[in-house]
C-alpha atoms as a PDB file:
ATOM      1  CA  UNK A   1       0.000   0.000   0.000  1.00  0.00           C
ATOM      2  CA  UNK A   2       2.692   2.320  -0.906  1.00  0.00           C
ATOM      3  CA  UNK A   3       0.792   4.830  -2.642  1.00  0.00           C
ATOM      4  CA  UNK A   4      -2.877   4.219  -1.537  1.00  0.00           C
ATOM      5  CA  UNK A   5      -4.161   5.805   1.057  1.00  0.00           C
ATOM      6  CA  UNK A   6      -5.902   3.691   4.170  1.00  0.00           C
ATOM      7  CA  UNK A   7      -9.733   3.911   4.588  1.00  0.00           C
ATOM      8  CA  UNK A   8     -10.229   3.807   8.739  1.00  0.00           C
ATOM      9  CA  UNK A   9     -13.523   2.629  10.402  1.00  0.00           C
ATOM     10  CA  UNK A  10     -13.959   3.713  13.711  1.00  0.00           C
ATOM     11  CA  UNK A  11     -17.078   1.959  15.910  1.00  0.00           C
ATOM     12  CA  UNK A  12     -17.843   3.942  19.269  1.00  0.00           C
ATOM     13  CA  UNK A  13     -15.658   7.187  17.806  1.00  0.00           C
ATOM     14  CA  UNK A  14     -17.773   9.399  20.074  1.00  0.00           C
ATOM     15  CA  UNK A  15     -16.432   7.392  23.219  1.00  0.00           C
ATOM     16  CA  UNK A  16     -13.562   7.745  25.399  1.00  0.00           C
ATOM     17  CA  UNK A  17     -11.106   5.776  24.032  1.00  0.00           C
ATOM     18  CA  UNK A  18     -12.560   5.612  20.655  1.00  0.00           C
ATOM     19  CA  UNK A  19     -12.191   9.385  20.164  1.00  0.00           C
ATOM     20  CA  UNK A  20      -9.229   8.645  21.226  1.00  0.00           C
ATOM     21  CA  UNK A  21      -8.406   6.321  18.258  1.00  0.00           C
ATOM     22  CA  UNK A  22      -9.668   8.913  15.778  1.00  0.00           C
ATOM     23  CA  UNK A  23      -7.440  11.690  16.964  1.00  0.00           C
ATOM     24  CA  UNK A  24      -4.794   9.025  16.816  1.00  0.00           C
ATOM     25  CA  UNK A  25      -5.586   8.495  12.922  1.00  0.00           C
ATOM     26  CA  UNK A  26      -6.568  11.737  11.970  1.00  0.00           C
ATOM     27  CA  UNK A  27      -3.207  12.306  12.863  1.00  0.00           C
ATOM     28  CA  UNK A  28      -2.049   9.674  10.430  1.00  0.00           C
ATOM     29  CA  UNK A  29      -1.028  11.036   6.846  1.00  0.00           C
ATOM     30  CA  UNK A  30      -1.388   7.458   5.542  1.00  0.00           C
ATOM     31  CA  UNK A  31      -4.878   7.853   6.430  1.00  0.00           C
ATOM     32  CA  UNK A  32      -7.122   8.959   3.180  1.00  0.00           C
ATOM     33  CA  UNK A  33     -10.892   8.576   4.783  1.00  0.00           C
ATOM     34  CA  UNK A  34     -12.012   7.674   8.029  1.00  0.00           C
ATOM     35  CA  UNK A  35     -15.744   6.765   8.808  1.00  0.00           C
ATOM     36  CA  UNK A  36     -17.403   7.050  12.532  1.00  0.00           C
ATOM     37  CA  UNK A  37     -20.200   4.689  13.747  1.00  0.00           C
ATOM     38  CA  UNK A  38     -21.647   6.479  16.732  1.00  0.00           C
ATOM     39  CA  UNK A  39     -25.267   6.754  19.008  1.00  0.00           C
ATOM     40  CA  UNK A  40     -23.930  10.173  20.148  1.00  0.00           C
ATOM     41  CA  UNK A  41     -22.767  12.825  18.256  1.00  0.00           C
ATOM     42  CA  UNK A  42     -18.460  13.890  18.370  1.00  0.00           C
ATOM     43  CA  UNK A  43     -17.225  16.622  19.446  1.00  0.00           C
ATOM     44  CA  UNK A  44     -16.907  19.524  18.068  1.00  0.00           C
ATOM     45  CA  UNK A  45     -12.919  19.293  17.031  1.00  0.00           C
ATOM     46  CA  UNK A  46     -13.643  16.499  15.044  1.00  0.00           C
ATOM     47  CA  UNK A  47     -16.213  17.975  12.455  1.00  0.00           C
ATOM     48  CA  UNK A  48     -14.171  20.172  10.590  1.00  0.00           C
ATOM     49  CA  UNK A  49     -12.085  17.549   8.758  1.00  0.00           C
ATOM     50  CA  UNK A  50     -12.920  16.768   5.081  1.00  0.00           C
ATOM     51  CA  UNK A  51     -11.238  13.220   5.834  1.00  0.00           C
ATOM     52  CA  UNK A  52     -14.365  12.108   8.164  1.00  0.00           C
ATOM     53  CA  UNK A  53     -17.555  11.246   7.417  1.00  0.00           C
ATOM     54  CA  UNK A  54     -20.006  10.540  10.493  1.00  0.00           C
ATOM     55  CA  UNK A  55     -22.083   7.759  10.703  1.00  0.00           C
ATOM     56  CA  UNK A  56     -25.287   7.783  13.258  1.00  0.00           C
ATOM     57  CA  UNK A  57     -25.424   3.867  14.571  1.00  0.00           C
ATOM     58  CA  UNK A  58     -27.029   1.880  17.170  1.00  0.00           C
ATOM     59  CA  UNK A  59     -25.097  -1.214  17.286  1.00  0.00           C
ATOM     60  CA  UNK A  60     -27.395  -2.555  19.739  1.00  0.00           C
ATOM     61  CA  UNK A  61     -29.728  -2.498  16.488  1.00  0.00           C
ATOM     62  CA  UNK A  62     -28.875  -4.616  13.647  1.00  0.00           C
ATOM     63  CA  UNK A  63     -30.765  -2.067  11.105  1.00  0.00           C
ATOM     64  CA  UNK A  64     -29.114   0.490  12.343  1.00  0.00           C
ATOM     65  CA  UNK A  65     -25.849  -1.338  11.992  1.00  0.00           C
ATOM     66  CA  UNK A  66     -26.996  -2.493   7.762  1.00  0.00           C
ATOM     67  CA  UNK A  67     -27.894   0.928   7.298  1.00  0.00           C
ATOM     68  CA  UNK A  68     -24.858   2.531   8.534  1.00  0.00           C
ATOM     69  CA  UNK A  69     -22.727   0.513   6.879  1.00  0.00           C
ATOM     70  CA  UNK A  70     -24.496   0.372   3.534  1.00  0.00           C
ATOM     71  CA  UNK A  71     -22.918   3.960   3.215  1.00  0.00           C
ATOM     72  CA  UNK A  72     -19.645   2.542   2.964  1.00  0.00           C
ATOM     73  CA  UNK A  73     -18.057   1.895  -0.421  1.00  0.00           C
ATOM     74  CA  UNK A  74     -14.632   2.251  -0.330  1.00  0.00           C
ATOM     75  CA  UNK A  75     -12.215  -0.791   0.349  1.00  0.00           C
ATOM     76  CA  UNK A  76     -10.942  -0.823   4.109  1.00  0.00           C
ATOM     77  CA  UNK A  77      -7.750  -1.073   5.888  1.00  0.00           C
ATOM     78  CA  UNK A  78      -8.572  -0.986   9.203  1.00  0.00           C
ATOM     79  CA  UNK A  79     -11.725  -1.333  11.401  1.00  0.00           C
ATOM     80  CA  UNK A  80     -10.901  -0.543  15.143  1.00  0.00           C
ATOM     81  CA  UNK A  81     -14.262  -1.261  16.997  1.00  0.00           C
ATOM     82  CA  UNK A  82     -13.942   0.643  20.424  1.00  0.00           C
ATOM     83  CA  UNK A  83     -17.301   0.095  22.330  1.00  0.00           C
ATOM     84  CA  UNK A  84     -17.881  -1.479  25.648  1.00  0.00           C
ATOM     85  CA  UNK A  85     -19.724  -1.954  29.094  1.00  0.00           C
ATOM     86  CA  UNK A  86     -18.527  -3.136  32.439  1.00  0.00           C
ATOM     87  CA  UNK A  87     -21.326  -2.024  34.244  1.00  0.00           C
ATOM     88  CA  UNK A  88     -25.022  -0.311  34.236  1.00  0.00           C
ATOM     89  CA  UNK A  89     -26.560   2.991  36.032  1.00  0.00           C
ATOM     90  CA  UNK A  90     -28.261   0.023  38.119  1.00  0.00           C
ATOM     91  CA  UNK A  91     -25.926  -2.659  38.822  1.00  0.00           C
ATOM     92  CA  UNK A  92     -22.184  -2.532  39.548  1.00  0.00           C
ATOM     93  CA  UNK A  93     -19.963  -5.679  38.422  1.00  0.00           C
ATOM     94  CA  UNK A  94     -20.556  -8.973  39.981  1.00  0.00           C
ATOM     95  CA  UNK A  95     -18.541 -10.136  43.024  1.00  0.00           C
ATOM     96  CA  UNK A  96     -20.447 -13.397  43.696  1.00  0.00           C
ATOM     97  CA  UNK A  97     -23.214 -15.302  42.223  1.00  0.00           C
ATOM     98  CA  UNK A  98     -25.930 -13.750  44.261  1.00  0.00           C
ATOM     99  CA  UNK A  99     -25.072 -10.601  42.744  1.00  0.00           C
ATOM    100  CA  UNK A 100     -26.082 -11.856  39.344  1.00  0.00           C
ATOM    101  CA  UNK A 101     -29.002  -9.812  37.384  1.00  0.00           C
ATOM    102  CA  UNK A 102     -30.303 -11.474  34.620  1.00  0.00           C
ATOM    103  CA  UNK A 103     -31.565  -7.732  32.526  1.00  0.00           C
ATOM    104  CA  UNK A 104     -27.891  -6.599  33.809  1.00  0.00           C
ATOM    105  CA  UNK A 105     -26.296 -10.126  32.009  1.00  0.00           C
ATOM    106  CA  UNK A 106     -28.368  -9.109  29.367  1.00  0.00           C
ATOM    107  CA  UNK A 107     -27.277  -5.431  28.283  1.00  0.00           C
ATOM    108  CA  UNK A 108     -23.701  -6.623  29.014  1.00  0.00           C
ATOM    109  CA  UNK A 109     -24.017  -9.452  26.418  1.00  0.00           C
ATOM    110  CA  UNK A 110     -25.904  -6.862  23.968  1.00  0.00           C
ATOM    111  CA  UNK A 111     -22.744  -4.351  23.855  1.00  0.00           C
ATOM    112  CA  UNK A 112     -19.965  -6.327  24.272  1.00  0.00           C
ATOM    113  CA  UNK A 113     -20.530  -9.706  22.572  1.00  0.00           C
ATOM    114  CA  UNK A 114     -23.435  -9.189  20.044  1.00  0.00           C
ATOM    115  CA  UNK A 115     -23.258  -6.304  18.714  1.00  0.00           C
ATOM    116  CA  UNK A 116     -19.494  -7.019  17.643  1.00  0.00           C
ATOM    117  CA  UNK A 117     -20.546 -10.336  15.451  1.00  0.00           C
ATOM    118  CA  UNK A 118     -22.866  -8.197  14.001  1.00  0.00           C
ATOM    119  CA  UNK A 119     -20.830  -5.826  13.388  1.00  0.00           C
ATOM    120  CA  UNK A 120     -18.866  -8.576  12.184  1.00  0.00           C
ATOM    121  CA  UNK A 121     -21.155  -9.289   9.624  1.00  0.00           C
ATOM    122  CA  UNK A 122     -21.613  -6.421   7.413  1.00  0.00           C
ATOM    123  CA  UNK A 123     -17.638  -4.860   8.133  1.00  0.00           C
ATOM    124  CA  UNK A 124     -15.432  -7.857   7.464  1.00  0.00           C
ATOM    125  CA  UNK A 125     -16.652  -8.128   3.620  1.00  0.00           C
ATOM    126  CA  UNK A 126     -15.564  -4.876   2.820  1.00  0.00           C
ATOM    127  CA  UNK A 127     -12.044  -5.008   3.966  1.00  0.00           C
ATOM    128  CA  UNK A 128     -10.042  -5.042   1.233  1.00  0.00           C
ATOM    129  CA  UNK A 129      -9.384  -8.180  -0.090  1.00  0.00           C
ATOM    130  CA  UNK A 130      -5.629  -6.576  -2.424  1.00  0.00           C
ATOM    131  CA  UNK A 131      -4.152  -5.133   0.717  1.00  0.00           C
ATOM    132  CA  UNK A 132      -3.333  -5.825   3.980  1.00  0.00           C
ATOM    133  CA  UNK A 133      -6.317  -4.645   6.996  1.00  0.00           C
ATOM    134  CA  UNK A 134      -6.972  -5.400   9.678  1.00  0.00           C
ATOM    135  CA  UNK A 135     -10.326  -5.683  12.058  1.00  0.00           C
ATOM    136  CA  UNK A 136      -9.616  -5.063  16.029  1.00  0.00           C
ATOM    137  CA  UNK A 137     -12.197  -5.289  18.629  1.00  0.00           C
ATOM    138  CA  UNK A 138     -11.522  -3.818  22.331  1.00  0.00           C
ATOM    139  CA  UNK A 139     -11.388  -7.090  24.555  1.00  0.00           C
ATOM    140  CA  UNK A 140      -9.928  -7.340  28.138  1.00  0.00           C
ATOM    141  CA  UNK A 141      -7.780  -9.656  29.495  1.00  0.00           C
ATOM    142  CA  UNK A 142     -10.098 -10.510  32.355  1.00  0.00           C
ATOM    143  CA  UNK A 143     -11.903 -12.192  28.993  1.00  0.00           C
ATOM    144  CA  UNK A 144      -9.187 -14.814  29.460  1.00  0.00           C
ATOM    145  CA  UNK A 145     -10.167 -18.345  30.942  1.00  0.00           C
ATOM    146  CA  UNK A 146      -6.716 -19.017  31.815  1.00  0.00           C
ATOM    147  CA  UNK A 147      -5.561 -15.900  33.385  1.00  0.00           C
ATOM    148  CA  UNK A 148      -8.973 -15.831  35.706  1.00  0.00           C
ATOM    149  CA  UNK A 149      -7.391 -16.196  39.460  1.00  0.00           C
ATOM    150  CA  UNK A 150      -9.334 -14.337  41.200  1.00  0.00           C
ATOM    151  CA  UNK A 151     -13.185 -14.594  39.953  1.00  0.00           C
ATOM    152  CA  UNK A 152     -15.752 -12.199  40.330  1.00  0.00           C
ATOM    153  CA  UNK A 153     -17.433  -9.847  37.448  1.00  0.00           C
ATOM    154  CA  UNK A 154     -19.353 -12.626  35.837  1.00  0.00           C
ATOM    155  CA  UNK A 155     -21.117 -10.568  32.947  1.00  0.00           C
ATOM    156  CA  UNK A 156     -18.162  -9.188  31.753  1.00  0.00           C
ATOM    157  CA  UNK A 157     -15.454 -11.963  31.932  1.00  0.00           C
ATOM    158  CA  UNK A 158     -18.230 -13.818  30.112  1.00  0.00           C
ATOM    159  CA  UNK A 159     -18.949 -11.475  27.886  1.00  0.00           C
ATOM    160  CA  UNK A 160     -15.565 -10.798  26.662  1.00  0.00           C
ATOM    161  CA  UNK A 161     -14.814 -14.482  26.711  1.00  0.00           C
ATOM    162  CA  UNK A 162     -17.346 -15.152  24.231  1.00  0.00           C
ATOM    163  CA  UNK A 163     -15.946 -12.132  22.047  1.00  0.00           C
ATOM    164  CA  UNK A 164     -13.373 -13.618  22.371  1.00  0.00           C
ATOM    165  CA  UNK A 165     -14.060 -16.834  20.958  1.00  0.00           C
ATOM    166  CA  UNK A 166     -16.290 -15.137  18.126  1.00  0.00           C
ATOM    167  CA  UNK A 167     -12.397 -13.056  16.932  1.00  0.00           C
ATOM    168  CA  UNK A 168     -11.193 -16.968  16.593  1.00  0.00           C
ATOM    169  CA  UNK A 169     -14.209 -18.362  15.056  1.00  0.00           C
ATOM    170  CA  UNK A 170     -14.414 -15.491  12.519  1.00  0.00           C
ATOM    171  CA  UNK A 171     -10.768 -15.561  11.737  1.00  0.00           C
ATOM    172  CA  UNK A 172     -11.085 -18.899   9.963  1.00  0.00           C
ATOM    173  CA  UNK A 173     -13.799 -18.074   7.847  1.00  0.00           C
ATOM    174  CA  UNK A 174     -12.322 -14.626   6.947  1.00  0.00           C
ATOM    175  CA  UNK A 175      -8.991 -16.536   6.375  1.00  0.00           C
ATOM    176  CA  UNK A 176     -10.690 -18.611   3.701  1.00  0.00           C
ATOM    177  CA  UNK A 177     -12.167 -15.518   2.113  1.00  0.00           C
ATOM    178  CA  UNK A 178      -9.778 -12.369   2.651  1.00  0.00           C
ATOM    179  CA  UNK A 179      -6.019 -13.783   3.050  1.00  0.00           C
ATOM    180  CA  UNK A 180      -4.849 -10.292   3.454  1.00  0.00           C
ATOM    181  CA  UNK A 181      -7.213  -9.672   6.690  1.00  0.00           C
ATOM    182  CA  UNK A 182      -6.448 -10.174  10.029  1.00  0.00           C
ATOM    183  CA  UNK A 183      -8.953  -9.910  12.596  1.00  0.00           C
ATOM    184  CA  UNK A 184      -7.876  -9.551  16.525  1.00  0.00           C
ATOM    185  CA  UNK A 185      -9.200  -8.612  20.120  1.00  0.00           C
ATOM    186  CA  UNK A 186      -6.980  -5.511  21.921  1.00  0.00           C
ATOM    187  CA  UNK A 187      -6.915  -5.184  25.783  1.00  0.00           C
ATOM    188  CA  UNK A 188      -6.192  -1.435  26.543  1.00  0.00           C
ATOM    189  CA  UNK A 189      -5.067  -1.857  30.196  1.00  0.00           C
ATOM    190  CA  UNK A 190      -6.773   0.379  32.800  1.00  0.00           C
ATOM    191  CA  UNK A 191      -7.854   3.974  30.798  1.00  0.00           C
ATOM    192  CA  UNK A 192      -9.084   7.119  32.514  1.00  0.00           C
ATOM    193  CA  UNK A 193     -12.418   6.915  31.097  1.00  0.00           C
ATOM    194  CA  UNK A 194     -15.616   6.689  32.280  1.00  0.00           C
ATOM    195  CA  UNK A 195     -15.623   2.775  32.326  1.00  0.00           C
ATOM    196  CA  UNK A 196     -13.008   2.483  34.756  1.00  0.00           C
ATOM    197  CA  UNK A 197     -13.593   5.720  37.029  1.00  0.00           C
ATOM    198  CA  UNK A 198     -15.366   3.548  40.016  1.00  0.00           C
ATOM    199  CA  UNK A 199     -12.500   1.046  40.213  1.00  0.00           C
ATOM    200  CA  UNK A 200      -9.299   3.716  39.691  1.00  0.00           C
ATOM    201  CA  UNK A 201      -8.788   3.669  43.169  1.00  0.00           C
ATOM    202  CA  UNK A 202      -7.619  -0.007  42.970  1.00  0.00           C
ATOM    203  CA  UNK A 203      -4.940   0.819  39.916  1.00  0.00           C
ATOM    204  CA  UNK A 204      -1.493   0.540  40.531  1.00  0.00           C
ATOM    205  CA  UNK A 205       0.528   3.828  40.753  1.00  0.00           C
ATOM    206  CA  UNK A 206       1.493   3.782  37.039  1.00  0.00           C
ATOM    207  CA  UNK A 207      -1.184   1.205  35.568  1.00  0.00           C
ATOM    208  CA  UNK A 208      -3.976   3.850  34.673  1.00  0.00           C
ATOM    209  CA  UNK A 209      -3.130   5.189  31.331  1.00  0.00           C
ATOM    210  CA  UNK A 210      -4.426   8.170  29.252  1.00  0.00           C
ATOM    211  CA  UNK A 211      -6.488   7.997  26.192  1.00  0.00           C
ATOM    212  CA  UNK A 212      -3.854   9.128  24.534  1.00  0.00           C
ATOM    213  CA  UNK A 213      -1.320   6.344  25.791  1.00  0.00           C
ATOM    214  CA  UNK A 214      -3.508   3.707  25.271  1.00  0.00           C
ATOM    215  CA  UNK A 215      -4.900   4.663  22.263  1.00  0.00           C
ATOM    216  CA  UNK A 216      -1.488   5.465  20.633  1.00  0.00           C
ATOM    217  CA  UNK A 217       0.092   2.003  21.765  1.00  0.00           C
ATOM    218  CA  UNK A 218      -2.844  -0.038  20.454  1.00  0.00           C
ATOM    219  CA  UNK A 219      -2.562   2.164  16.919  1.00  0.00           C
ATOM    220  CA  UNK A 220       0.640   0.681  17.188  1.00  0.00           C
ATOM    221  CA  UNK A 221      -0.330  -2.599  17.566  1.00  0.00           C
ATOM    222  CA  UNK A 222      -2.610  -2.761  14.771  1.00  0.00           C
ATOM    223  CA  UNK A 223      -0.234  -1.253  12.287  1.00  0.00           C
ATOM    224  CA  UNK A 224       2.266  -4.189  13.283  1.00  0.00           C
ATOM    225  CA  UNK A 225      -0.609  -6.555  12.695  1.00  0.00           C
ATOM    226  CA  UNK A 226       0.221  -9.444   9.902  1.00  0.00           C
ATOM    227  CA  UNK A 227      -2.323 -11.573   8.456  1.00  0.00           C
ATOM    228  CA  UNK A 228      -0.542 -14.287  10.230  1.00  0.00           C
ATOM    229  CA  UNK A 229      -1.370 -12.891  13.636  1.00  0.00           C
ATOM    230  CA  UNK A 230      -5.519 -13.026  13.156  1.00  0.00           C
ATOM    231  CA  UNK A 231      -7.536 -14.897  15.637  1.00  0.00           C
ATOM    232  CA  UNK A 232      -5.223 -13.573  18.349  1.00  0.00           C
ATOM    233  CA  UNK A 233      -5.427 -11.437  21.482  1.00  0.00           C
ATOM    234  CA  UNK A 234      -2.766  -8.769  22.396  1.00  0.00           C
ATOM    235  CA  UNK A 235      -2.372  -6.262  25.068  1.00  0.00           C
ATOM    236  CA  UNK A 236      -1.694  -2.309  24.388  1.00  0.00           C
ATOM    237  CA  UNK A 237       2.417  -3.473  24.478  1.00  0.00           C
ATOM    238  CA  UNK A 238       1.930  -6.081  21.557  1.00  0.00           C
ATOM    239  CA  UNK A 239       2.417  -8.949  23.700  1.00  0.00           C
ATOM    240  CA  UNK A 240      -0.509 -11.845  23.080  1.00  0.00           C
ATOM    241  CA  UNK A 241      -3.152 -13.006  25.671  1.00  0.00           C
ATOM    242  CA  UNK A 242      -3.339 -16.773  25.808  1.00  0.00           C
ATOM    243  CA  UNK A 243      -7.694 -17.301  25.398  1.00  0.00           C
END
């Protein structure tokens, strides 16, 4: 792709760390278009560029996600889906069973697990199939069976688990059909956003990152990304996360 320019896909771009991905790539000369999918609308430093093109999207909706979507022509590079939910207005993260809500378990699933494989659906065939791109979804590595030691937070382990599993399941079917694509999960580490702000307190001095940071070391990450790596989940250093 030495002389074409990258087309950049940015799910949740009105969030915390998703706006932070979108400074991070407006940034990016190599970058030719980038398209938002967002409920809310950006802010305001964001809607002067002629490179962006804003998308209104539910993803919770799977119209909404067709119709967004079908406004998208142009072959992509790179599809960096940055939604997520830990917890509700109502009901903080599990610590034991009895915590366990099943409209919580729910709207946990809905964010963080289905609305990816949907989004899944209509984004992977229009990476492009001459180039190299890549498709990253934000995971966490408390998604990981094997690194679970110390329980608790049932929705969201689960939920992330079974995202998860959907990045490996859909990396053998896009393998057969795109062998230029990769598709991979990201963990960000601890961000100062509004996901983490009830739990900061219980961050290692040094462990709670800016948007910035984080954003700019998983922009890394994906630019690194070979088609050999899909299927696979890394941390915001590059380093992979055994399932």
């Amino acid at each position: 792709m030495e002389n074409q320019k990258k087309n950049v896909v940015i799910v949740g771009a009105s969030g915390g760390i998703g706006s932070g991905f979108l400074s991070r790539y407006l940034e990016d000369q190599s970058v030719g278009h980038i398209f938002t999918l967002s409920r809310s609308k950006l802010d305001d430093e964001f809607q002067e560029s002629e490179r962006l093109t804003t998308l209104e999207c539910n993803i919770e909706n799977e119209k909404s996600i067709a119709d967004a979507v079908a406004n998208i022509t142009a072959p992509l590079h790179r599809v960096i889906v940055a939604t997520g939910i830990l917890h509700t207005d109502k009901v903080d993260p599990e610590k034991s069973l009895s915590d366990i809500d099943k409209e919580n378990f729910e709207k946990i699933f809905a964010v963080n697990t289905h609305a990816v494989a949907l989004l899944m659906k209509y984004l992977l065939p229009k990476l492009d199939k001459e180039n190299p791109s890549v498709f990253a979804a934000l995971s966490a590595r408390v998604g990981s069976i094997s690194d679970n030691h110390i329980g608790g937070w049932y929705a969201y382990r689960a939920s992330k688990a079974a995202l998860n599993m959907l990045i490996k399941t859909a990396s053998i079917e896009l393998k057969r059909k795109n062998d230029n694509a990769a598709i991979i999960a990201l963990h960000p580490g601890t961000v100062d956003t509004q996901l983490s702000k009830p739990f900061q307190n219980y961050v290692k001095e040094g462990h709670l990152f800016t948007v910035e940071h984080a954003t700019s070391k998983m922009k890394d990450v994906i630019e690194k990304t070979q088609a050999s790596d899909t299927g696979k989940i890394f941390d915001y250093a590059g380093d992979e996360i055994q399932p």
